[in-house]
PDB file of N, CA and C in Angstrom:
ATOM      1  N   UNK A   1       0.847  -1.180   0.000  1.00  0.00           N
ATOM      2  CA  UNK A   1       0.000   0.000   0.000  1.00  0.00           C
ATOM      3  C   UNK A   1       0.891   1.242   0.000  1.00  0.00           C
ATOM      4  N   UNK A   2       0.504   2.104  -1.009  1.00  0.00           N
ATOM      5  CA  UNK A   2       1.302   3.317  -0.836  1.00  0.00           C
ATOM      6  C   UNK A   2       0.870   4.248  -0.008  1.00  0.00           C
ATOM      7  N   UNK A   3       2.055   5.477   0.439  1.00  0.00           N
ATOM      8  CA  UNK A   3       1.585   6.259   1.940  1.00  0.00           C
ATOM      9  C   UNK A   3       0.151   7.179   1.326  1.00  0.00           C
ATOM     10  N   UNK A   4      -0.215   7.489   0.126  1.00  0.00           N
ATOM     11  CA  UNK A   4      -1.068   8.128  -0.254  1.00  0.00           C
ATOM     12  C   UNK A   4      -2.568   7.383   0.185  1.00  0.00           C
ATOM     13  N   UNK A   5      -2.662   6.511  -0.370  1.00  0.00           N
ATOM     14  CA  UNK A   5      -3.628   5.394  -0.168  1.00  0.00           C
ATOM     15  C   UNK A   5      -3.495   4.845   1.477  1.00  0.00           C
ATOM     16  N   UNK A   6      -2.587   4.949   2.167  1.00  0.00           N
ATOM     17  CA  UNK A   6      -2.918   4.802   3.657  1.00  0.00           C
ATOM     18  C   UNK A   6      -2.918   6.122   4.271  1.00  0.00           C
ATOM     19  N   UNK A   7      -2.694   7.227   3.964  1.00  0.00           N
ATOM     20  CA  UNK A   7      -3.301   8.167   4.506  1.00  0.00           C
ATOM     21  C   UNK A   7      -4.702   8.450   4.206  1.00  0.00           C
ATOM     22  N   UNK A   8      -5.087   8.153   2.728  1.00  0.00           N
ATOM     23  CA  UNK A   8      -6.488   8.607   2.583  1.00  0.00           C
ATOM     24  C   UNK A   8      -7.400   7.279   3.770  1.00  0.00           C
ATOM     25  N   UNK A   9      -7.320   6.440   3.912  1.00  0.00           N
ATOM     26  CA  UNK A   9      -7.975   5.181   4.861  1.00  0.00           C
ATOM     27  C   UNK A   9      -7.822   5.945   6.125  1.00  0.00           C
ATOM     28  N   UNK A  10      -7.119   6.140   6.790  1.00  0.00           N
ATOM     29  CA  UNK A  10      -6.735   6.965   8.203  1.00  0.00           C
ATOM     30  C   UNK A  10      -7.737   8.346   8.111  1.00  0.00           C
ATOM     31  N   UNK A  11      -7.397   9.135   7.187  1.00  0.00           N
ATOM     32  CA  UNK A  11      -8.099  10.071   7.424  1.00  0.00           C
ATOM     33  C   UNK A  11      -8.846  10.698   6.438  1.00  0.00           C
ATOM     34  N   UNK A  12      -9.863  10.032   6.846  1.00  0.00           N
ATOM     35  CA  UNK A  12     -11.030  10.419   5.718  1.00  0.00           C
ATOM     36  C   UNK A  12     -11.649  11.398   6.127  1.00  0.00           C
ATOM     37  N   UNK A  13     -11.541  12.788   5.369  1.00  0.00           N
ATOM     38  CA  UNK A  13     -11.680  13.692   5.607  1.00  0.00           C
ATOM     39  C   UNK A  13     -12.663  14.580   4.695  1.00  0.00           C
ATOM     40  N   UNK A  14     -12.819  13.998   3.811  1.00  0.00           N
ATOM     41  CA  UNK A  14     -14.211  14.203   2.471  1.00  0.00           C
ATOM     42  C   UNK A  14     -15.492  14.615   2.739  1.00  0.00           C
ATOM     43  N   UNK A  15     -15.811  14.146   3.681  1.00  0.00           N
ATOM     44  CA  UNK A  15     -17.041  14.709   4.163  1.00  0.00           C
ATOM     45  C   UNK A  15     -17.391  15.910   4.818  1.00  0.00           C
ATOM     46  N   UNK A  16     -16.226  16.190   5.940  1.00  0.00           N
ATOM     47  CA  UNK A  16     -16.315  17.243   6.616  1.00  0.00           C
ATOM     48  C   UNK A  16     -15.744  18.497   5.586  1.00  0.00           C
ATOM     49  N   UNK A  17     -16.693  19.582   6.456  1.00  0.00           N
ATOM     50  CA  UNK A  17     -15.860  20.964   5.671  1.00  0.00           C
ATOM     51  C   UNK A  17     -15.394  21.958   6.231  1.00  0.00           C
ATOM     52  N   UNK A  18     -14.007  22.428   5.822  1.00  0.00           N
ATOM     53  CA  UNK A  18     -13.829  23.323   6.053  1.00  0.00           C
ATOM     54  C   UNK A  18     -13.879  24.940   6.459  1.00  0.00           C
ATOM     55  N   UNK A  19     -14.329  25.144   7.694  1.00  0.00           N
ATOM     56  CA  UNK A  19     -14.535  26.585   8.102  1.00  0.00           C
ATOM     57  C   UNK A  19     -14.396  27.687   7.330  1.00  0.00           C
ATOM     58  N   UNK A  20     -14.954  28.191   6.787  1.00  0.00           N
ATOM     59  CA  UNK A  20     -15.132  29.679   6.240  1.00  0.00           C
ATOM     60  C   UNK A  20     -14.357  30.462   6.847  1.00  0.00           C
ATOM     61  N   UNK A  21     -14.073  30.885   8.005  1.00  0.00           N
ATOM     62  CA  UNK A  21     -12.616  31.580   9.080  1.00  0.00           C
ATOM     63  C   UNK A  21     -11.400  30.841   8.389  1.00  0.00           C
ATOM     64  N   UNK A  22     -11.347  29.916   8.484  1.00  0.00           N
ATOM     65  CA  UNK A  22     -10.193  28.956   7.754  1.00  0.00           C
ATOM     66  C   UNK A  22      -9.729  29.140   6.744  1.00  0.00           C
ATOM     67  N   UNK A  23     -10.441  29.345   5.505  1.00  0.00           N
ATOM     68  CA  UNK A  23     -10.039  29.779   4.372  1.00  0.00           C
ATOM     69  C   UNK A  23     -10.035  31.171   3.842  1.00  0.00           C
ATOM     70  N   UNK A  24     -10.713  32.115   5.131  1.00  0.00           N
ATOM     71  CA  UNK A  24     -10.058  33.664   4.709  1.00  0.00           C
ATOM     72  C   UNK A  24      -8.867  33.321   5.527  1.00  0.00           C
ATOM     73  N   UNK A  25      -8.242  33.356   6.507  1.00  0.00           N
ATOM     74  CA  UNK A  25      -7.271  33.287   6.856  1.00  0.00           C
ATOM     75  C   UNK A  25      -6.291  32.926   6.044  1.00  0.00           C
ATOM     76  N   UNK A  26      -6.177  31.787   5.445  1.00  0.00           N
ATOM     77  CA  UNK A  26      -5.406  31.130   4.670  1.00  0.00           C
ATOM     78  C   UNK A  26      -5.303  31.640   3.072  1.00  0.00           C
ATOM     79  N   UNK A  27      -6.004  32.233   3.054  1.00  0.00           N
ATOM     80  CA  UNK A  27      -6.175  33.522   1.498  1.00  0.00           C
ATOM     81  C   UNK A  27      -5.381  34.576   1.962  1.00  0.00           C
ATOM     82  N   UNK A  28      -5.466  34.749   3.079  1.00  0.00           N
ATOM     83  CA  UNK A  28      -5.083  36.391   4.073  1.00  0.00           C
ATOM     84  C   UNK A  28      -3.740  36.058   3.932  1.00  0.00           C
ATOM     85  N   UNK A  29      -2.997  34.972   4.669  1.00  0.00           N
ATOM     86  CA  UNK A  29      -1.812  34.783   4.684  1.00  0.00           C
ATOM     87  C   UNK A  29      -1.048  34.219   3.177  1.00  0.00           C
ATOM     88  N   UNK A  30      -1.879  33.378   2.765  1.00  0.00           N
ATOM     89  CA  UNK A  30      -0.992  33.484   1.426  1.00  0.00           C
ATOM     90  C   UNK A  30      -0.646  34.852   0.217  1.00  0.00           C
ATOM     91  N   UNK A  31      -1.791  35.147   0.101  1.00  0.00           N
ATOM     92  CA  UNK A  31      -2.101  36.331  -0.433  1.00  0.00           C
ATOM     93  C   UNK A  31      -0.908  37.580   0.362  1.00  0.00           C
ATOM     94  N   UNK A  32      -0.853  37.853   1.535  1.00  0.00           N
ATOM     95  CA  UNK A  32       0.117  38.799   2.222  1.00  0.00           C
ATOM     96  C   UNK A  32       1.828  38.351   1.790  1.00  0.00           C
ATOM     97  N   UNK A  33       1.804  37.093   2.131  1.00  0.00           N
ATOM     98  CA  UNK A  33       3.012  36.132   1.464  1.00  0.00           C
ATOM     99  C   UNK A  33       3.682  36.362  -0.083  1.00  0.00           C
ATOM    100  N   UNK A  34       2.465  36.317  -0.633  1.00  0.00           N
ATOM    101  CA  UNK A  34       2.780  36.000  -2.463  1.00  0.00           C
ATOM    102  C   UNK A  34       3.513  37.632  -2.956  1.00  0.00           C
ATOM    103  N   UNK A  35       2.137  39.160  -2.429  1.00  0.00           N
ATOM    104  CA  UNK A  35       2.620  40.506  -1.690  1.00  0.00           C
ATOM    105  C   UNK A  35       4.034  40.598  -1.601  1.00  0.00           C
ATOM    106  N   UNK A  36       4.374  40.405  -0.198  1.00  0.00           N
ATOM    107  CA  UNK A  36       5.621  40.697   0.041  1.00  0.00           C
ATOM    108  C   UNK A  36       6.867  39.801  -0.545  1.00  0.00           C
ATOM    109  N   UNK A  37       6.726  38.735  -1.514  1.00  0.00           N
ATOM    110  CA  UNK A  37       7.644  38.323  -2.252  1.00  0.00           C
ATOM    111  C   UNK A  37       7.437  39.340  -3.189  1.00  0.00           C
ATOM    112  N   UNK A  38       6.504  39.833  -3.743  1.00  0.00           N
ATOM    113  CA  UNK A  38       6.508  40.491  -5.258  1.00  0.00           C
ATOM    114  C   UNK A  38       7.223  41.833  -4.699  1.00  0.00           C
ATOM    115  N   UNK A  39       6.987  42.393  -3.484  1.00  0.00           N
ATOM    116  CA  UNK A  39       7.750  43.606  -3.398  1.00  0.00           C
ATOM    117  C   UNK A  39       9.232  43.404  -2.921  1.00  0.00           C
ATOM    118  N   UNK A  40       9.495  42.640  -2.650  1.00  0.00           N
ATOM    119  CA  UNK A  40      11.305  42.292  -2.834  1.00  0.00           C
ATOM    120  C   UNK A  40      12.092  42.032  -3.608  1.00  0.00           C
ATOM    121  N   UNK A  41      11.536  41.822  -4.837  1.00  0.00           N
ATOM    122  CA  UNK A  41      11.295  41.044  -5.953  1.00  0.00           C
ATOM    123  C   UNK A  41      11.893  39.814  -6.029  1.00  0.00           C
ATOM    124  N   UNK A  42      11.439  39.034  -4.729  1.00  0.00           N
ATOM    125  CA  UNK A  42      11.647  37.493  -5.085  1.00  0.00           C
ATOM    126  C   UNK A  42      10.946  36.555  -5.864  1.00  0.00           C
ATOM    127  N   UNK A  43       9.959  37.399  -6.488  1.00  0.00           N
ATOM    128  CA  UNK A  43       8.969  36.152  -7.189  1.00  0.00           C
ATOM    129  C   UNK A  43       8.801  37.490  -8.531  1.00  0.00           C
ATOM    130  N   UNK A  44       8.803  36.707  -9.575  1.00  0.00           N
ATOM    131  CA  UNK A  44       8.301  37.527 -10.539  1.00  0.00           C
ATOM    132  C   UNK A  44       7.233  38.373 -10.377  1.00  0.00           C
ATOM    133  N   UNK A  45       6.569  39.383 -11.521  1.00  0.00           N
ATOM    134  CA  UNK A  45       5.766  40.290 -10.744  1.00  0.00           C
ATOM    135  C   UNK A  45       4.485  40.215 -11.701  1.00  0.00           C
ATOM    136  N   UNK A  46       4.499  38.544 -12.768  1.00  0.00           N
ATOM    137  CA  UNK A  46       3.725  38.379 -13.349  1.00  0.00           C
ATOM    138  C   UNK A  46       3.105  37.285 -12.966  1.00  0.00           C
ATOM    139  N   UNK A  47       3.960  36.551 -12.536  1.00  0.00           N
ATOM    140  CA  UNK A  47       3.500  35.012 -12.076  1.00  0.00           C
ATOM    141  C   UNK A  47       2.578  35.755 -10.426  1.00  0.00           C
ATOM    142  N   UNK A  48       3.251  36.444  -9.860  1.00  0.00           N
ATOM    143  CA  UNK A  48       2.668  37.259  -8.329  1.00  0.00           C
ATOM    144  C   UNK A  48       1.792  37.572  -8.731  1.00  0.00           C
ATOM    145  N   UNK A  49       1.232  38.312  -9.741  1.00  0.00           N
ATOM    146  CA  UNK A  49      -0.321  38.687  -9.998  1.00  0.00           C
ATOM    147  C   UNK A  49      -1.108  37.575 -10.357  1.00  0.00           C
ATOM    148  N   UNK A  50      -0.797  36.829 -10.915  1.00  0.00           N
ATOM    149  CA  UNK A  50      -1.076  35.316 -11.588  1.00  0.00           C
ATOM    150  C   UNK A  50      -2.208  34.584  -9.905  1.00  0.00           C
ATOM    151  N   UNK A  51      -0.587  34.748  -9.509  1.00  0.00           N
ATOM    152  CA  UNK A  51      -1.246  33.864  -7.864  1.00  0.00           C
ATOM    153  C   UNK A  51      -2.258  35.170  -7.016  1.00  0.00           C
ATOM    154  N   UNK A  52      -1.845  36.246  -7.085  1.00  0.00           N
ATOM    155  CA  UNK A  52      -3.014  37.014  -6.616  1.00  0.00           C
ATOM    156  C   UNK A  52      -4.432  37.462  -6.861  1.00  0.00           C
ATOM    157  N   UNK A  53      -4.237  36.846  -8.322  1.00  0.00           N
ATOM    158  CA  UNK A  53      -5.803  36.577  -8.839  1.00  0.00           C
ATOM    159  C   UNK A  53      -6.620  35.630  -8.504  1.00  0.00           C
ATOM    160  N   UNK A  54      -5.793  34.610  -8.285  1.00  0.00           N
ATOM    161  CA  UNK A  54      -6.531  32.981  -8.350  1.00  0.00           C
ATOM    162  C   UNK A  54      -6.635  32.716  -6.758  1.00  0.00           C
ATOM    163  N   UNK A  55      -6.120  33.548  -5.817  1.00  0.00           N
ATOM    164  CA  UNK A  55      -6.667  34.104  -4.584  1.00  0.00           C
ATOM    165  C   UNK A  55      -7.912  34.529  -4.442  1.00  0.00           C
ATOM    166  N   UNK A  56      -7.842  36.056  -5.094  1.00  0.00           N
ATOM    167  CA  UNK A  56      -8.962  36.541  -4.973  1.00  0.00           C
ATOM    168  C   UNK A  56     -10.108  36.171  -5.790  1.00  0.00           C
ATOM    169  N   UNK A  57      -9.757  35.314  -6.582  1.00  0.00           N
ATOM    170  CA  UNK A  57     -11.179  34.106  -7.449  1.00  0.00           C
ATOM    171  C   UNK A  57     -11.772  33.302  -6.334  1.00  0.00           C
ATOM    172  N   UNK A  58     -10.093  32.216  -5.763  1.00  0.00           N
ATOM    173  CA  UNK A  58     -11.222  31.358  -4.822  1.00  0.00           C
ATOM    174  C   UNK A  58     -11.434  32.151  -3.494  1.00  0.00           C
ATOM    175  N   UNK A  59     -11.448  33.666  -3.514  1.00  0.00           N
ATOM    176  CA  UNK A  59     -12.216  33.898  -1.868  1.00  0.00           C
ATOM    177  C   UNK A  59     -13.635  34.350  -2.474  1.00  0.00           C
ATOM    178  N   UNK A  60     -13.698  34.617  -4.040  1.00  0.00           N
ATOM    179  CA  UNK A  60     -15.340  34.999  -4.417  1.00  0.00           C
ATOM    180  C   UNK A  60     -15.900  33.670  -4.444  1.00  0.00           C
ATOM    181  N   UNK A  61     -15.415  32.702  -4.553  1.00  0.00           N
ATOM    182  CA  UNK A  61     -16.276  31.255  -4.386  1.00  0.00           C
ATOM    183  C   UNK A  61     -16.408  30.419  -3.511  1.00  0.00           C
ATOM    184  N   UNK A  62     -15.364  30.951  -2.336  1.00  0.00           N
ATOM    185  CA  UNK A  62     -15.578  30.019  -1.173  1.00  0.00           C
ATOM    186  C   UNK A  62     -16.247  30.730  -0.026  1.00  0.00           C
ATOM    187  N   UNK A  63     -16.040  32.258  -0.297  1.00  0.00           N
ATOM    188  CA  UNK A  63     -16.304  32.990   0.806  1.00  0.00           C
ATOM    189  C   UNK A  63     -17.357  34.088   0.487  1.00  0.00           C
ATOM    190  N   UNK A  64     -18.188  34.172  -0.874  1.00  0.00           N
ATOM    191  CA  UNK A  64     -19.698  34.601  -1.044  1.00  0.00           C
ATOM    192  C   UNK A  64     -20.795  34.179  -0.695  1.00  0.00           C
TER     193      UNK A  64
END
C-alpha cells in the first residue's frame, strides 16, 4: 500500500468541511506572502499577480 492510499484510509476527511474563518485566513496569509515576495522582488511580478488573482477568485467562491 502506498503512503497516499494509507493516509487517505486513516483520514477520511471528504465529508467534513472546512470553516469559512479557515479559508479567509489562509487567502489572508498566502495572499500577504505572495505581496511581500513580489515587493522584494523574489517572485516575478507576473506570475505574483497570476497567484493574486486565483486568490482573490477562490475567496469569491468560497467565501460569497
Amino acid at each position: 500500500m502506498n503512503k497516499t492510499q494509507k493516509a487517505y484510509e486513516n483520514f477520511q476527511l471528504s465529508s467534513r468541511k472546512v470553516h469559512p474563518s479557515l479559508i479567509r485566513a489562509i487567502i489572508t496569509v498566502k495572499s500577504a506572502a505572495i505581496q511581500t515576495m513580489k515587493d522584494l522582488e523574489l517572485i516575478d511580478s507576473t506570475k505574483a499577480d497570476g497567484y493574486l488573482d486565483m486568490l482573490d477568485r477562490l475567496a469569491k467562491i468560497y467565501l460569497s
